[in-house]
Protein backbone atom coordinates (compact mmCIF):
# COMPACT_ATOMS: atom_id res chain seq x y z
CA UNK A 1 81.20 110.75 86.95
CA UNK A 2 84.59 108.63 86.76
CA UNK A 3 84.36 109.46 90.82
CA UNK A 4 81.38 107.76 91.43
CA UNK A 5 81.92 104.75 88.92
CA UNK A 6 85.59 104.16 91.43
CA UNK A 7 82.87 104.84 94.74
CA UNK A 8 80.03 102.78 93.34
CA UNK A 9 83.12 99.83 93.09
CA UNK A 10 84.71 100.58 97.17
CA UNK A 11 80.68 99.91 97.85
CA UNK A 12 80.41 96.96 95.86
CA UNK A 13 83.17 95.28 97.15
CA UNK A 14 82.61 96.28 101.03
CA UNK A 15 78.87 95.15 101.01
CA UNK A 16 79.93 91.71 98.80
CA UNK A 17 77.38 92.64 95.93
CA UNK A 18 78.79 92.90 92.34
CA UNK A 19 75.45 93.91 91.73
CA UNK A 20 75.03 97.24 93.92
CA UNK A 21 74.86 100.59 92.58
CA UNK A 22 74.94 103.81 94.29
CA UNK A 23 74.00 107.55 92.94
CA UNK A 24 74.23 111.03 94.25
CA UNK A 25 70.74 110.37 96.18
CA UNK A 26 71.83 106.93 97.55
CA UNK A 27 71.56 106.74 101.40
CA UNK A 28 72.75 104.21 104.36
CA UNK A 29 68.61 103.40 104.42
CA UNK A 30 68.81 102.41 100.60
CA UNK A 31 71.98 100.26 100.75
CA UNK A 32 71.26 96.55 102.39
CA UNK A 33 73.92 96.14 105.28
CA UNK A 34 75.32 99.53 105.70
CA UNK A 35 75.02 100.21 109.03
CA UNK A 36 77.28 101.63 111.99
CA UNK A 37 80.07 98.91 111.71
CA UNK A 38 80.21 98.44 108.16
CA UNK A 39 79.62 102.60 107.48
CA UNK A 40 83.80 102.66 109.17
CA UNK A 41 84.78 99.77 106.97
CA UNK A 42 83.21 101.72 103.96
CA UNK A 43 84.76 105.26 104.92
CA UNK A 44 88.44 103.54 105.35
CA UNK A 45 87.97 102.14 102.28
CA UNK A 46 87.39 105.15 100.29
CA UNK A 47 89.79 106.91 102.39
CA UNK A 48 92.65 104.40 100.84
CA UNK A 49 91.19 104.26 97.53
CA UNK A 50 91.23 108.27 96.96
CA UNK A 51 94.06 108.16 99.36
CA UNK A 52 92.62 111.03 100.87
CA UNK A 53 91.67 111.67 105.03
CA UNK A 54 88.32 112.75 105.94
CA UNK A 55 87.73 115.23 109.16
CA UNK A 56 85.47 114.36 111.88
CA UNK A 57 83.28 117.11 110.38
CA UNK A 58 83.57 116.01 107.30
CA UNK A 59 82.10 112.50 108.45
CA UNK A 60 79.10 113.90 110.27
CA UNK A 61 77.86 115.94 107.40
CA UNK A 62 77.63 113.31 104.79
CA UNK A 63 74.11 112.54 104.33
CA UNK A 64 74.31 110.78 101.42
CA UNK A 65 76.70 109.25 98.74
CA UNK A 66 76.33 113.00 96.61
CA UNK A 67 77.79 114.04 99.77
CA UNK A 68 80.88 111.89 99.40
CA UNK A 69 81.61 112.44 96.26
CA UNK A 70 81.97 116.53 96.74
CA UNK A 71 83.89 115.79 99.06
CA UNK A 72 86.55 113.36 97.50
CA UNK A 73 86.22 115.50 94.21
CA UNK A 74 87.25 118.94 96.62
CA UNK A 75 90.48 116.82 98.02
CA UNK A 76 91.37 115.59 94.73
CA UNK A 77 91.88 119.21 93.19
């Protein structure tokens, strides 16, 4: 959970709403603004929050913030 309180946060501050909140479901179609451009400013951002590095593959199989957080939860252990 204490992953996706520190995700929901990188969202918040990359789409400018103190107000947003994301879950395991949450998708790009759900989120107001995340598209194409913002989507890289929103992976670099997790990527130096978890100071972690995703893979190309990685990136193209994340379908939705659950998604994300397996992942950053894998490279943190």
């Amino acid at each position: 959970m204490q992953t996706l309180d520190t995700l929901s946060d990188v969202f918040r501050k990359v789409f400018g709403d103190p107000e947003l909140t994301v879950g395991p479901e949450t998708t790009a179609d759900d989120v107001e603004g995340w598209d194409s451009m913002s989507h890289v400013t929103l992976i670099l951002a997790i990527e130096s929050r978890f100071r972690i590095r995703f893979t190309q593959k990685e990136l193209m199989s994340f379908r939705r913030v659950g998604d994300l957080v397996k992942s950053i939860e894998a490279k943190a252990s």
